[in-house]
N, C-alpha and C. Protein backbone atom coordinates (compact mmCIF):
# COMPACT_ATOMS: atom_id res chain seq x y z
N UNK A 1 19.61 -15.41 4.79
CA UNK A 1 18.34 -15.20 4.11
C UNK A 1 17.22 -15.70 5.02
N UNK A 2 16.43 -14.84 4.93
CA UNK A 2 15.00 -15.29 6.12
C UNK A 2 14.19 -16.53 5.49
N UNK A 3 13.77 -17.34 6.38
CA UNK A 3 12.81 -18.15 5.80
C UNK A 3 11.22 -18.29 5.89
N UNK A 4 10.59 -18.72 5.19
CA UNK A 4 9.02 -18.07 5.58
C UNK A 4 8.43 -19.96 5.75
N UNK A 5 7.34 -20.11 6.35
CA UNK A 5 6.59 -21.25 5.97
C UNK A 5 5.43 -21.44 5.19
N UNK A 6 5.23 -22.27 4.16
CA UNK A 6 4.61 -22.13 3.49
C UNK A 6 3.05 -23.70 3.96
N UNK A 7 1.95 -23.53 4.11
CA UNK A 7 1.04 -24.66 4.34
C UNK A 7 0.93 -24.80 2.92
N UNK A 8 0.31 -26.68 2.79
CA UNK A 8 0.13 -26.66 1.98
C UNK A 8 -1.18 -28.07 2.16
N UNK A 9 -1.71 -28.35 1.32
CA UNK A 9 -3.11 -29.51 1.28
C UNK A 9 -1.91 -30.92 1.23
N UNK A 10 -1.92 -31.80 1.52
CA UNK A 10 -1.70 -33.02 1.79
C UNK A 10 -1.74 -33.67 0.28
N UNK A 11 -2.66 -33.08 -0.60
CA UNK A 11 -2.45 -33.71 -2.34
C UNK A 11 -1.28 -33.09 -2.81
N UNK A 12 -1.57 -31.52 -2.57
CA UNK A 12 -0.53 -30.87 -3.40
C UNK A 12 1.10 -31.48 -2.74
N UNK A 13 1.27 -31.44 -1.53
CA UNK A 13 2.72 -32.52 -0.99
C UNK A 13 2.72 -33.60 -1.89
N UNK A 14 1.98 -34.10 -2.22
CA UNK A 14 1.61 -35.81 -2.45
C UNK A 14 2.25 -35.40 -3.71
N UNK A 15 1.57 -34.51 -5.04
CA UNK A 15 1.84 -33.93 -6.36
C UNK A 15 3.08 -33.37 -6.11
N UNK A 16 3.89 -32.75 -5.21
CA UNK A 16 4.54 -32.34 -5.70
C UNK A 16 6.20 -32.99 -5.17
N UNK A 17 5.78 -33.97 -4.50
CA UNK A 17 6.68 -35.44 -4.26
C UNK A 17 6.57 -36.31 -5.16
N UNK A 18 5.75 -36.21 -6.07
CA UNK A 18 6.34 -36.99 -7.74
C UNK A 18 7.10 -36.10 -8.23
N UNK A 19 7.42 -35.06 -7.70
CA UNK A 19 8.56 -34.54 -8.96
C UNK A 19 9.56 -33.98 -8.24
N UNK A 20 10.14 -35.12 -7.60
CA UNK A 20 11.65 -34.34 -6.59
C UNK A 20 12.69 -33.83 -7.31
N UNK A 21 12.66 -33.78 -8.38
CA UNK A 21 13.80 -33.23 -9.05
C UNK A 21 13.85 -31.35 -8.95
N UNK A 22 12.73 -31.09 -9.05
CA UNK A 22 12.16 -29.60 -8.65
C UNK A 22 12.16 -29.11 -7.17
N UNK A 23 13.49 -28.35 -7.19
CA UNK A 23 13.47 -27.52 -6.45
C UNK A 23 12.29 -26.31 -6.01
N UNK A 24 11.19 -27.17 -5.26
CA UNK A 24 10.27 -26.33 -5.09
C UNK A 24 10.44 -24.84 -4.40
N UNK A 25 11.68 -24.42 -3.41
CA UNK A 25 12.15 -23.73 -3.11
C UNK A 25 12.35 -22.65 -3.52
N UNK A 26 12.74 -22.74 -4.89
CA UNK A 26 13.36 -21.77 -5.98
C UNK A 26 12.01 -21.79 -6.86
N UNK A 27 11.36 -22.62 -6.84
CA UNK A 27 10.08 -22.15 -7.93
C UNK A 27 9.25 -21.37 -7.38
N UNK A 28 8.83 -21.43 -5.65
CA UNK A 28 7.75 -20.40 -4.76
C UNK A 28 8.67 -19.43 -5.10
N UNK A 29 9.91 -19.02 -4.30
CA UNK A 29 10.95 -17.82 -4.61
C UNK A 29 10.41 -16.83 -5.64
N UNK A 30 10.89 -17.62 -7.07
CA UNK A 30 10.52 -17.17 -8.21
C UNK A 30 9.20 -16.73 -8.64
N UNK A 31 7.85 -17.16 -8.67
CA UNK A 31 6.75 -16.71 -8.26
C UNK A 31 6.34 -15.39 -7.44
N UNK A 32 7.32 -15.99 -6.57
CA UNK A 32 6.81 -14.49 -5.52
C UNK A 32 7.35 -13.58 -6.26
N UNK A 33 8.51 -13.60 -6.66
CA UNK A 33 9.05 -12.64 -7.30
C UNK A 33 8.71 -12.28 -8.38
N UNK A 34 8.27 -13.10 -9.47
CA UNK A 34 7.28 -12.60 -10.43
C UNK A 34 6.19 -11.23 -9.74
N UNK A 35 5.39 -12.27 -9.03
CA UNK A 35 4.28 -11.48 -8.34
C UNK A 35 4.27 -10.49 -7.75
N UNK A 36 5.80 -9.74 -7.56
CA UNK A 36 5.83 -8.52 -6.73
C UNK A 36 6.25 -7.48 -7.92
N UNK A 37 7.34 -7.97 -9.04
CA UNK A 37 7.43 -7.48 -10.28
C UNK A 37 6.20 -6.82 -10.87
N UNK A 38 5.24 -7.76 -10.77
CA UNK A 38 3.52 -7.74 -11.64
C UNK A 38 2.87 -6.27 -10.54
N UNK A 39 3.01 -6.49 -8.95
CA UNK A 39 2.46 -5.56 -8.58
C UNK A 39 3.14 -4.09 -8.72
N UNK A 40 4.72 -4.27 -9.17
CA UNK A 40 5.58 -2.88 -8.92
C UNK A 40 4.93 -1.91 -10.29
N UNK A 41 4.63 -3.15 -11.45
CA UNK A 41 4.40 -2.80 -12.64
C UNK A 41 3.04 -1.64 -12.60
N UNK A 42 2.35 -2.37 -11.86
CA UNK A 42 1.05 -1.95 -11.54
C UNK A 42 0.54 -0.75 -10.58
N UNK A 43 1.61 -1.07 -10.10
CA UNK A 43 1.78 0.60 -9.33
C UNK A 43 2.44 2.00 -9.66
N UNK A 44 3.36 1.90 -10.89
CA UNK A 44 3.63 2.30 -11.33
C UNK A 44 2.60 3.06 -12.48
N UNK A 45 1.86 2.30 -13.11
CA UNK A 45 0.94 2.48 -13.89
C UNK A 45 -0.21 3.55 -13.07
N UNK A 46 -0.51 3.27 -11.61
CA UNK A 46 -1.73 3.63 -10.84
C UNK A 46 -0.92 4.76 -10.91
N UNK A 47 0.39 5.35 -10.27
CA UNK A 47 0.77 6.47 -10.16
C UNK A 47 0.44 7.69 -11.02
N UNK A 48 0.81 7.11 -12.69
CA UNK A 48 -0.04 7.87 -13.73
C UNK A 48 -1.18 8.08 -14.10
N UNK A 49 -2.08 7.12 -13.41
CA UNK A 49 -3.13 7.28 -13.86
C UNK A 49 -4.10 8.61 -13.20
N UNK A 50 -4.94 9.09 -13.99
CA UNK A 50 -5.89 10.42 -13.79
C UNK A 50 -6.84 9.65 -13.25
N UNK A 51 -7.59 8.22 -13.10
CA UNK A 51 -8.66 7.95 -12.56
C UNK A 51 -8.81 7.82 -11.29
N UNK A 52 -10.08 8.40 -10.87
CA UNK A 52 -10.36 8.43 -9.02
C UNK A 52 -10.66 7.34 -8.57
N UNK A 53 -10.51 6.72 -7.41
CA UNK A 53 -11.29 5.75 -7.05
C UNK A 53 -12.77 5.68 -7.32
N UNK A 54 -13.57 6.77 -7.81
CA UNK A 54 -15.24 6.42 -8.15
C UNK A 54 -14.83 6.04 -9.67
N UNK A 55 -14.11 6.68 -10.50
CA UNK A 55 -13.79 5.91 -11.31
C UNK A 55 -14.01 4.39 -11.82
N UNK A 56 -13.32 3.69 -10.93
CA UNK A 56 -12.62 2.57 -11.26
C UNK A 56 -13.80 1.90 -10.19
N UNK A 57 -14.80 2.27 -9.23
CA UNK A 57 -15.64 1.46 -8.88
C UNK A 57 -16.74 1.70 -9.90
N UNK A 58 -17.17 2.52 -10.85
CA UNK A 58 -17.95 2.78 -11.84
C UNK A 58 -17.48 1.92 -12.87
N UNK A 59 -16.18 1.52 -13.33
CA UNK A 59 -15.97 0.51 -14.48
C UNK A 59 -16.37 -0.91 -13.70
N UNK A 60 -15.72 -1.01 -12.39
CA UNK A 60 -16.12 -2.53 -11.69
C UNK A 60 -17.76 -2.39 -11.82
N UNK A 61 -18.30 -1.95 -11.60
CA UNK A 61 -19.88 -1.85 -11.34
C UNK A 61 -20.42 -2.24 -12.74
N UNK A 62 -19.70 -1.55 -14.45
CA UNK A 62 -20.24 -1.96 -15.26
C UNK A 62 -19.28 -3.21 -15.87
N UNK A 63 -18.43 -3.51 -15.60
CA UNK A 63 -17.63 -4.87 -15.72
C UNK A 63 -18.67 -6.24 -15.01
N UNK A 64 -19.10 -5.81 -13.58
CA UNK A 64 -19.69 -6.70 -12.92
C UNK A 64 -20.99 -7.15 -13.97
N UNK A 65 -21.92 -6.21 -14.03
CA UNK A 65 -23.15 -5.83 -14.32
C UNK A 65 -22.69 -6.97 -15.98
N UNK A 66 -22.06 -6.70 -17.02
CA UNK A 66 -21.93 -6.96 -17.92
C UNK A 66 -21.39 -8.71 -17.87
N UNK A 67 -21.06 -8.83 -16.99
CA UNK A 67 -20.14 -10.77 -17.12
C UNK A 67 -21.94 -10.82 -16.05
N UNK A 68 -22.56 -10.55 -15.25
CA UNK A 68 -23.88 -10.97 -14.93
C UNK A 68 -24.49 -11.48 -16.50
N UNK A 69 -24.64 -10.41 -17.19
CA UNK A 69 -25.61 -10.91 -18.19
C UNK A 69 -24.98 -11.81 -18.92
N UNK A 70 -24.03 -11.70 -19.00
CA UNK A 70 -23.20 -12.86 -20.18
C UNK A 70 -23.35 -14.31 -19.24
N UNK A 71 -23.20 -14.09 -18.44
CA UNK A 71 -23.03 -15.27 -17.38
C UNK A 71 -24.39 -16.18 -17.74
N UNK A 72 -26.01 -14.78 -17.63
CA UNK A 72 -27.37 -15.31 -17.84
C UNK A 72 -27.59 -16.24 -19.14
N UNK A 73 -27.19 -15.34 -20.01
CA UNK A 73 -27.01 -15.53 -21.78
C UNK A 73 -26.05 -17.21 -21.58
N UNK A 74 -25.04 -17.37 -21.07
CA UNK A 74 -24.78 -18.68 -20.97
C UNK A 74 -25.33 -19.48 -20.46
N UNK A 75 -25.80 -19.67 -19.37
CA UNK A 75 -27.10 -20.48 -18.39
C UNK A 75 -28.03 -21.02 -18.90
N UNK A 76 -28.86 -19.83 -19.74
CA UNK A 76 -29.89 -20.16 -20.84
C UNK A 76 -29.63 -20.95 -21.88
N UNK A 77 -28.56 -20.87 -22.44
CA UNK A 77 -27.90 -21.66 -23.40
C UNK A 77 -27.97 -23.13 -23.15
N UNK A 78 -27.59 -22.89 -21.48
CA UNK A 78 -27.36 -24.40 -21.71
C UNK A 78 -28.16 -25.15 -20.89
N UNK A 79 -29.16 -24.26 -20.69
CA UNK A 79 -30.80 -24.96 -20.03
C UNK A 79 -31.89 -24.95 -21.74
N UNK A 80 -31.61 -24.71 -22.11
CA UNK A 80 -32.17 -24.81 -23.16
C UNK A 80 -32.11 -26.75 -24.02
């Protein structure tokens, strides 16, 4: 089996040397493997889908546009 290297911050070692009982090995593994599951899922889905790429930059554009104002509407809230 190939091995990969993984960096990591000097806390998260620190955090995750309180808990030697965890095979951190098998938990990245597992993750990744979640995470490639999540993307197969997702590609699968894109395959069916009828939307174009202007599509889906027209929902990002009004997704963006819409968490802006909500974002404002919160700000105000709490400058108020």
């Amino acid at each position: 089996m190939p091995n990969i290297t993984l960096v990591v911050s000097e806390e998260l070692r620190r955090d995750m040397e309180k808990h030697p009982s965890i095979k951190w090995s098998s938990a990245v593994r597992n993750i990744i493997e979640q995470k490639l599951a999540d993307f197969k899922e997702l590609e699968k889905l894109a395959e069916k889908s009828k939307f174009t790429m202007k599509d889906w930059k027209l929902i990002e554009k009004k997704v963006s546009k819409s968490m802006a104002k909500h974002a404002k509407v919160l700000l105000d809230e709490s400058n108020s």
